[in-house]
N, C-alpha and C. Protein backbone atom coordinates (compact mmCIF):
# COMPACT_ATOMS: atom_id res chain seq x y z
N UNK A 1 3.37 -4.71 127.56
CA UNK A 1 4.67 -4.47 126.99
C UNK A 1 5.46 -3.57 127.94
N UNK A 2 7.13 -3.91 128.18
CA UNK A 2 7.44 -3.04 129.23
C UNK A 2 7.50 -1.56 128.94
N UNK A 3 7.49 -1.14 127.83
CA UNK A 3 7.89 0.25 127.35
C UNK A 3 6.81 1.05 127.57
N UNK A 4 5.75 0.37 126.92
CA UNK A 4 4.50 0.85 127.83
C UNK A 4 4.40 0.91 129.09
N UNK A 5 4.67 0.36 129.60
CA UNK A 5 4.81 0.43 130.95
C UNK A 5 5.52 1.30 131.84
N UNK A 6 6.72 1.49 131.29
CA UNK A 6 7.94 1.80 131.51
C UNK A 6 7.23 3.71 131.48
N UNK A 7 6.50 4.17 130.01
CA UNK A 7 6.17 5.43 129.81
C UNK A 7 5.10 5.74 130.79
N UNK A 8 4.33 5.16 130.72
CA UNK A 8 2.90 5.27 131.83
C UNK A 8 3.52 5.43 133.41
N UNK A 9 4.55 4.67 133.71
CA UNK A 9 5.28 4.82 135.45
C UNK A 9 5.62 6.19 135.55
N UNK A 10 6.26 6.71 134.25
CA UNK A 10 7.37 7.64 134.01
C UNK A 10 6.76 9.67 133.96
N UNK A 11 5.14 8.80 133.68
CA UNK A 11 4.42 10.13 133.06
C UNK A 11 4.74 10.48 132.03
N UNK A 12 5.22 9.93 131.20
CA UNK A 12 5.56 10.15 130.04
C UNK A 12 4.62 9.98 128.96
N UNK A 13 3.76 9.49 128.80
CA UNK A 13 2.82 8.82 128.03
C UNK A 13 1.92 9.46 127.25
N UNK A 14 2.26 10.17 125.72
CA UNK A 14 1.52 10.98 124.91
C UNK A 14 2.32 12.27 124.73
N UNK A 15 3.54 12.24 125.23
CA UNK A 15 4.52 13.02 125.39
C UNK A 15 6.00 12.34 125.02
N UNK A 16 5.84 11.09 124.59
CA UNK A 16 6.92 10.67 123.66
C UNK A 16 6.62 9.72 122.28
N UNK A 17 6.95 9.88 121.76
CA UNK A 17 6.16 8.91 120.64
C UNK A 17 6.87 7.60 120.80
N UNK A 18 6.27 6.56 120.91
CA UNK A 18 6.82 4.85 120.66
C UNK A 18 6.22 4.31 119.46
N UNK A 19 7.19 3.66 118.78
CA UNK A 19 7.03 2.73 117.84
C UNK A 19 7.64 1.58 117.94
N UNK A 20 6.83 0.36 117.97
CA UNK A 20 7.60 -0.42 118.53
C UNK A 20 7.80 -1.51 117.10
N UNK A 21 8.55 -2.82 117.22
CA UNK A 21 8.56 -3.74 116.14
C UNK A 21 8.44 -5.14 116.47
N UNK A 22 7.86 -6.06 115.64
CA UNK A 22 8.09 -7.64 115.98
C UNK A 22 7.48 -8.20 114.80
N UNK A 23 6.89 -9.49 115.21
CA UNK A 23 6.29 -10.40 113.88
C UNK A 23 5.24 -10.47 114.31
N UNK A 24 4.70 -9.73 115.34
CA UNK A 24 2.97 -10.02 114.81
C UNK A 24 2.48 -8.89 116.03
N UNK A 25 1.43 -8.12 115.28
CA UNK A 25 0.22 -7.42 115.86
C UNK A 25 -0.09 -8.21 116.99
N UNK A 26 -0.38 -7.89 118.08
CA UNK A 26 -0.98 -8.87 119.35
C UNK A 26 -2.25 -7.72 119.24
N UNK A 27 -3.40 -8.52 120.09
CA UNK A 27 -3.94 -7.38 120.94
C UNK A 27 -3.53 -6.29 121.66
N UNK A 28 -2.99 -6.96 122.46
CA UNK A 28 -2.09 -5.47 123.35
C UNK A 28 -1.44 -4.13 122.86
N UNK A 29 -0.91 -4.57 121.70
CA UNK A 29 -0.24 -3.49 120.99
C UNK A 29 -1.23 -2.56 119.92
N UNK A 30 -2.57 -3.56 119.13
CA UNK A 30 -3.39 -2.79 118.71
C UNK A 30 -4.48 -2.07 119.33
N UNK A 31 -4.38 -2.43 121.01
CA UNK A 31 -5.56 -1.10 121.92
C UNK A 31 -4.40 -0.36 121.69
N UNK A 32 -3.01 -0.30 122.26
CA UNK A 32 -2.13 0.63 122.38
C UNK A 32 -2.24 1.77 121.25
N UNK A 33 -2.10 1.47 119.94
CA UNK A 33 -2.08 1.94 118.94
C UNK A 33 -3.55 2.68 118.59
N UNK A 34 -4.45 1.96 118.79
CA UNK A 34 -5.95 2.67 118.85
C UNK A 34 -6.36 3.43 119.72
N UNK A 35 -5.83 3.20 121.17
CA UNK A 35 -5.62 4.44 122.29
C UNK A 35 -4.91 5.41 122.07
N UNK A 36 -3.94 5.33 121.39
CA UNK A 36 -3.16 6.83 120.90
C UNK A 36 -1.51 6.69 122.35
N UNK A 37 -1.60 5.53 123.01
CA UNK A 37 -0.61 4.98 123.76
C UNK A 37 0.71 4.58 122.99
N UNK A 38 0.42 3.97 121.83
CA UNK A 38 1.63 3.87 121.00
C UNK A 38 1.49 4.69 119.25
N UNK A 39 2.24 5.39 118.71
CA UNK A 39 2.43 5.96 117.66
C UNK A 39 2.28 4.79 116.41
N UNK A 40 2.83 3.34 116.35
CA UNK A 40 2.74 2.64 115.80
C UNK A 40 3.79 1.39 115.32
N UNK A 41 3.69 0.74 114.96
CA UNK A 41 4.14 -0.68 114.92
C UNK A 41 4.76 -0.77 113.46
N UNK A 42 5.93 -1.62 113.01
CA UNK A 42 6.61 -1.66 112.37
C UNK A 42 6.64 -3.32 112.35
N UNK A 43 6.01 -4.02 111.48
CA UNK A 43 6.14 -5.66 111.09
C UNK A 43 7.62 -6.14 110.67
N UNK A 44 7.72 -6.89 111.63
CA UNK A 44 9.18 -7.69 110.25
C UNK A 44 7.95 -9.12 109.86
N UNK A 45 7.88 -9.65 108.77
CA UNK A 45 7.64 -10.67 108.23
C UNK A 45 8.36 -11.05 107.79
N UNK A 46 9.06 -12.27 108.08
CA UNK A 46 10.18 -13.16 107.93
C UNK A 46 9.86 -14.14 106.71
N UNK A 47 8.92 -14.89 106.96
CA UNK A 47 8.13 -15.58 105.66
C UNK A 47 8.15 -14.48 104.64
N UNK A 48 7.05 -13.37 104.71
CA UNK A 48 7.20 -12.68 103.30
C UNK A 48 7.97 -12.28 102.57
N UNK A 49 9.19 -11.53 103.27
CA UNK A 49 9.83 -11.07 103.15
C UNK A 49 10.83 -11.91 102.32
N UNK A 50 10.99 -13.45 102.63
CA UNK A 50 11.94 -14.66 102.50
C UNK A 50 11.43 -14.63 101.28
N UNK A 51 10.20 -14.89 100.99
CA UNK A 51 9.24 -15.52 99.29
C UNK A 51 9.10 -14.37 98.57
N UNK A 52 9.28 -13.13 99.20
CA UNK A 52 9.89 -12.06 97.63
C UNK A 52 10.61 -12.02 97.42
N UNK A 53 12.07 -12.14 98.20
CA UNK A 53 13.12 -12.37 97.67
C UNK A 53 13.39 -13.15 96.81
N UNK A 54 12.91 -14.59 97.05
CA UNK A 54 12.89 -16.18 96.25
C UNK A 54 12.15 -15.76 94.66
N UNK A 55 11.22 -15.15 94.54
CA UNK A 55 10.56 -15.22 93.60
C UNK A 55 11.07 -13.98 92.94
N UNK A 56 11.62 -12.77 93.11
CA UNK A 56 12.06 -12.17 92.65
C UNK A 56 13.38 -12.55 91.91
N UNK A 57 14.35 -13.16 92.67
CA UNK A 57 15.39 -13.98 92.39
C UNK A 57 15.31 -15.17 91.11
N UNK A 58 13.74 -16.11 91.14
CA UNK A 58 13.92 -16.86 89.83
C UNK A 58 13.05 -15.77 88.93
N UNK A 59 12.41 -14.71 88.90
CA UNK A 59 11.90 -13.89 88.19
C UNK A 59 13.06 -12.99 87.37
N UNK A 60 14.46 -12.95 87.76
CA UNK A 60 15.10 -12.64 87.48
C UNK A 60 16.03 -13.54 86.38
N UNK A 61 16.25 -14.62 86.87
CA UNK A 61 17.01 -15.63 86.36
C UNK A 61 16.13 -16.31 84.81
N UNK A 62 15.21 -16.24 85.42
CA UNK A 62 14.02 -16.42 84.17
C UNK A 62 13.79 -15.33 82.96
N UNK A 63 14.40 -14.15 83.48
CA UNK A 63 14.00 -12.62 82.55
C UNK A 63 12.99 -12.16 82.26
N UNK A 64 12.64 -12.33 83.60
CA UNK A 64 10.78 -11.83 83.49
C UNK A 64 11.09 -10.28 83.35
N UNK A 65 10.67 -9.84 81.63
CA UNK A 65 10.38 -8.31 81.27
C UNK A 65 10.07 -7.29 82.35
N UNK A 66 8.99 -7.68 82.49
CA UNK A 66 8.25 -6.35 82.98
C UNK A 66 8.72 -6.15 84.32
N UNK A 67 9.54 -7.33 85.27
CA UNK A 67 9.94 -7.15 86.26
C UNK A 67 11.19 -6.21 85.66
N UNK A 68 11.81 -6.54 85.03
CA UNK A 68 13.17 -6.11 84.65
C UNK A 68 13.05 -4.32 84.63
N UNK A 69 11.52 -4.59 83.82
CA UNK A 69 11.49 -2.76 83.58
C UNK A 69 11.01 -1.86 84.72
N UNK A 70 10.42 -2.83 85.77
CA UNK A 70 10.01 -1.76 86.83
C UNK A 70 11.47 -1.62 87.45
N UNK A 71 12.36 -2.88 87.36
CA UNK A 71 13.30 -2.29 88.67
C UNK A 71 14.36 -1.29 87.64
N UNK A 72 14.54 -1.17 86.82
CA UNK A 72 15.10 -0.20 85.88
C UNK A 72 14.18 0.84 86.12
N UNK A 73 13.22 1.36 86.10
CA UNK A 73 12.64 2.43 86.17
C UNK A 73 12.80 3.03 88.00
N UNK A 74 12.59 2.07 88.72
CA UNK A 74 12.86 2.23 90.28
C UNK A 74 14.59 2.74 90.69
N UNK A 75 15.30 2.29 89.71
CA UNK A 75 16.47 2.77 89.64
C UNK A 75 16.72 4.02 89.31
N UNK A 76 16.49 4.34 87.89
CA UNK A 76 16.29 5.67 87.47
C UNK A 76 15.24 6.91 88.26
N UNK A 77 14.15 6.36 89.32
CA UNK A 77 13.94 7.17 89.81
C UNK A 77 14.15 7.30 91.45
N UNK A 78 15.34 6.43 91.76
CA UNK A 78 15.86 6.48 93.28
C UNK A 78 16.66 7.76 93.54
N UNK A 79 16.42 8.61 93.96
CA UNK A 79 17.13 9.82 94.49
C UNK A 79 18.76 9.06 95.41
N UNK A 80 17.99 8.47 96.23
CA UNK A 80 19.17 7.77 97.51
C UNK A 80 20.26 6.94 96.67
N UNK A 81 21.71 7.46 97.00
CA UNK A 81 22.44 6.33 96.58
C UNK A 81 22.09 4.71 96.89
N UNK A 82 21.82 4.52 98.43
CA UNK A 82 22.19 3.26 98.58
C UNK A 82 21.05 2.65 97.86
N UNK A 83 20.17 3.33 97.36
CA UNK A 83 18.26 2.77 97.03
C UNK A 83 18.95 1.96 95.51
N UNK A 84 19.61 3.62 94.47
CA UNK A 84 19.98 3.25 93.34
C UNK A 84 20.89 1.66 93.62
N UNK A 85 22.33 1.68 94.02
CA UNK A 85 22.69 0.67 94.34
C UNK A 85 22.04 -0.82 94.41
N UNK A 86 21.05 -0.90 95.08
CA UNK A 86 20.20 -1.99 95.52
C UNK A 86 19.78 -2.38 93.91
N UNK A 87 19.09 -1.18 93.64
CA UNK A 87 18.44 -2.18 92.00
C UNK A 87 19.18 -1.88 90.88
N UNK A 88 20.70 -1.41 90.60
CA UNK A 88 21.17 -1.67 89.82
C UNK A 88 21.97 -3.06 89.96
N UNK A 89 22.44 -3.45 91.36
CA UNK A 89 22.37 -4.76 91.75
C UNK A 89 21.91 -6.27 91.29
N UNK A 90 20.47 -6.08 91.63
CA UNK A 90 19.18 -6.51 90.76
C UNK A 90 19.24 -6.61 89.54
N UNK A 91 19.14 -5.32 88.63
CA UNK A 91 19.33 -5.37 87.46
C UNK A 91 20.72 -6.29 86.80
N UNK A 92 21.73 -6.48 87.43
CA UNK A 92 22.79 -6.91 87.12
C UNK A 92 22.44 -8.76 87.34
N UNK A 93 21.06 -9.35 87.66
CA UNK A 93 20.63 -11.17 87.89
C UNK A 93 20.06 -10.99 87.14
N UNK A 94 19.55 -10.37 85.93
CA UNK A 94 18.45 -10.67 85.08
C UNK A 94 19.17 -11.24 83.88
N UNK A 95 18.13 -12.44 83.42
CA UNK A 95 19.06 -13.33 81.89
C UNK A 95 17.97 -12.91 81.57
N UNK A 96 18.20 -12.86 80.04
CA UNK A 96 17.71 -12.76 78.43
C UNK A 96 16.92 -14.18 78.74
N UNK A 97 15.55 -13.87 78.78
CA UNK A 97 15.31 -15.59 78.44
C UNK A 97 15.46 -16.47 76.76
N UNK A 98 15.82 -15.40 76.28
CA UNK A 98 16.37 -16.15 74.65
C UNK A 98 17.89 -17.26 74.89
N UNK A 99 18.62 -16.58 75.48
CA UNK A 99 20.08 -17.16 75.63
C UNK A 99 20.20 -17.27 76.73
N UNK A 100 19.86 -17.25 77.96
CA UNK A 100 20.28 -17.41 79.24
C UNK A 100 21.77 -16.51 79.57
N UNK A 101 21.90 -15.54 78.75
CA UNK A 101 23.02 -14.80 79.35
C UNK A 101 22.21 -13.39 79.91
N UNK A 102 23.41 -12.52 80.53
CA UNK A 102 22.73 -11.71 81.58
C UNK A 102 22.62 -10.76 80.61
N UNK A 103 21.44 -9.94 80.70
CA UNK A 103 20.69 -8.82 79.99
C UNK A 103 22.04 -7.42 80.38
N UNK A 104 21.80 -6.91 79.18
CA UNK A 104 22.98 -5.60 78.95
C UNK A 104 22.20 -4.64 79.80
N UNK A 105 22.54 -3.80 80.96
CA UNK A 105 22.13 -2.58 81.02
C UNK A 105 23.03 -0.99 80.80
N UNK A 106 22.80 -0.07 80.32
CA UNK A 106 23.56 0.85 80.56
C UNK A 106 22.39 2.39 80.71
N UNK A 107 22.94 2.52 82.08
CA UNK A 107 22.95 3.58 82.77
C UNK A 107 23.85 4.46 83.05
N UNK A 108 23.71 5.67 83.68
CA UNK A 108 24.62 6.99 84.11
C UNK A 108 24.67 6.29 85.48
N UNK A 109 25.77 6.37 85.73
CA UNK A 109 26.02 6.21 87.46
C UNK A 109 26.95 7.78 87.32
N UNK A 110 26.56 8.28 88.66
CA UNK A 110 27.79 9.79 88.67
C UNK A 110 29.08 9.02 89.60
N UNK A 111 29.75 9.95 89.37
CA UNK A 111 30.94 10.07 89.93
C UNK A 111 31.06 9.39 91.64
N UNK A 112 30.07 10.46 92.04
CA UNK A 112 29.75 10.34 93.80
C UNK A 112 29.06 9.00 94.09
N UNK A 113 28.75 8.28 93.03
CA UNK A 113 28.11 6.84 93.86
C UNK A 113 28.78 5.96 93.23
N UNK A 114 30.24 5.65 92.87
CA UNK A 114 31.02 4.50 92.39
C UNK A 114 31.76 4.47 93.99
N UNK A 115 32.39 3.56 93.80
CA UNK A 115 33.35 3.18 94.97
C UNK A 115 34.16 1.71 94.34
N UNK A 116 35.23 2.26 94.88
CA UNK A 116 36.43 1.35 94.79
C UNK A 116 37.32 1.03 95.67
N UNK A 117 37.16 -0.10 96.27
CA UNK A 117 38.25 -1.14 97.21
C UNK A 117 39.62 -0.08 97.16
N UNK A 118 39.84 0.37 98.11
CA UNK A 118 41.03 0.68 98.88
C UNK A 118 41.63 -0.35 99.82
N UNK A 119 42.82 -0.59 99.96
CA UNK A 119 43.88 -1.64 100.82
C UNK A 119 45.08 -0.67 101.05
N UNK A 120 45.75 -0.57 102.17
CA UNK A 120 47.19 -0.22 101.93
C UNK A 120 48.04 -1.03 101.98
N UNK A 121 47.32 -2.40 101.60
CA UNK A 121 48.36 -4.04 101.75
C UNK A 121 48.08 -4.26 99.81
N UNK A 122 49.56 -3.92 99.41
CA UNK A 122 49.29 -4.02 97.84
C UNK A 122 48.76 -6.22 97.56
N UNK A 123 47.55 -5.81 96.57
CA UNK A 123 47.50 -7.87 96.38
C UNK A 123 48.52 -8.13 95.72
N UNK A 124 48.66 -9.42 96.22
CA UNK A 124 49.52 -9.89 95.18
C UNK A 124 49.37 -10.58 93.73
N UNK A 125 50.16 -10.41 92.99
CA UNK A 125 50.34 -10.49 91.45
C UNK A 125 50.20 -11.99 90.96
């Protein structure tokens, strides 16, 4: 890998931390990581990542409960605005599987995490 490379030319090596990212563990990168040469590796999984979304998505549409209640509870205990955001989001695709309409939630949102569309081009009427 060049970064490795790049640190080892440089003398740098155990004296900066690297973490590197991709879609798959190679060899190369797990001596790195077991040598103490790299700090550690960060996966994107594109597939997995794709089929939780998908299944979360008809788990939603379907009104699967208990999904409903973890991401309500993951909400209520997100410190981070943008975290809360994300699963009140979420919470906002879930149907009632009795009626197929979307499940009521009500929560506290504060003040500091609403936002509202600003323009200085008034829409038109």
């Amino acid at each position: 890998m060049a970064m490795l490379d790049v640190l080892t030319t440089a003398d740098s090596e155990g004296k900066i931390k690297f973490v590197g990212f991709g879609t798959n563990l190679n060899r190369t990168v797990a001596t790195a990581i077991s040598t103490g040469r790299m700090s550690g590796w960060l996966a994107q999984l594109p597939y997995e990542l794709g089929y939780m979304c998908v299944s979360s998505a008809v788990s939603a549409i379907r009104g699967n409960a208990a999904m409903f209640d973890l991401y309500r509870a993951r909400f209520e205990a997100a410190k981070v605005p943008a975290e809360r955001r994300r699963f009140l989001s979420a919470l906002g695709n879930f149907r009632d599987p009795e009626n197929q309409q979307t499940k009521t939630v009500t929560v506290e949102v504060p003040p500091s995490e609403t936002w509202l569309p600003f323009s200085s081009t008034p829409l038109p009427l």
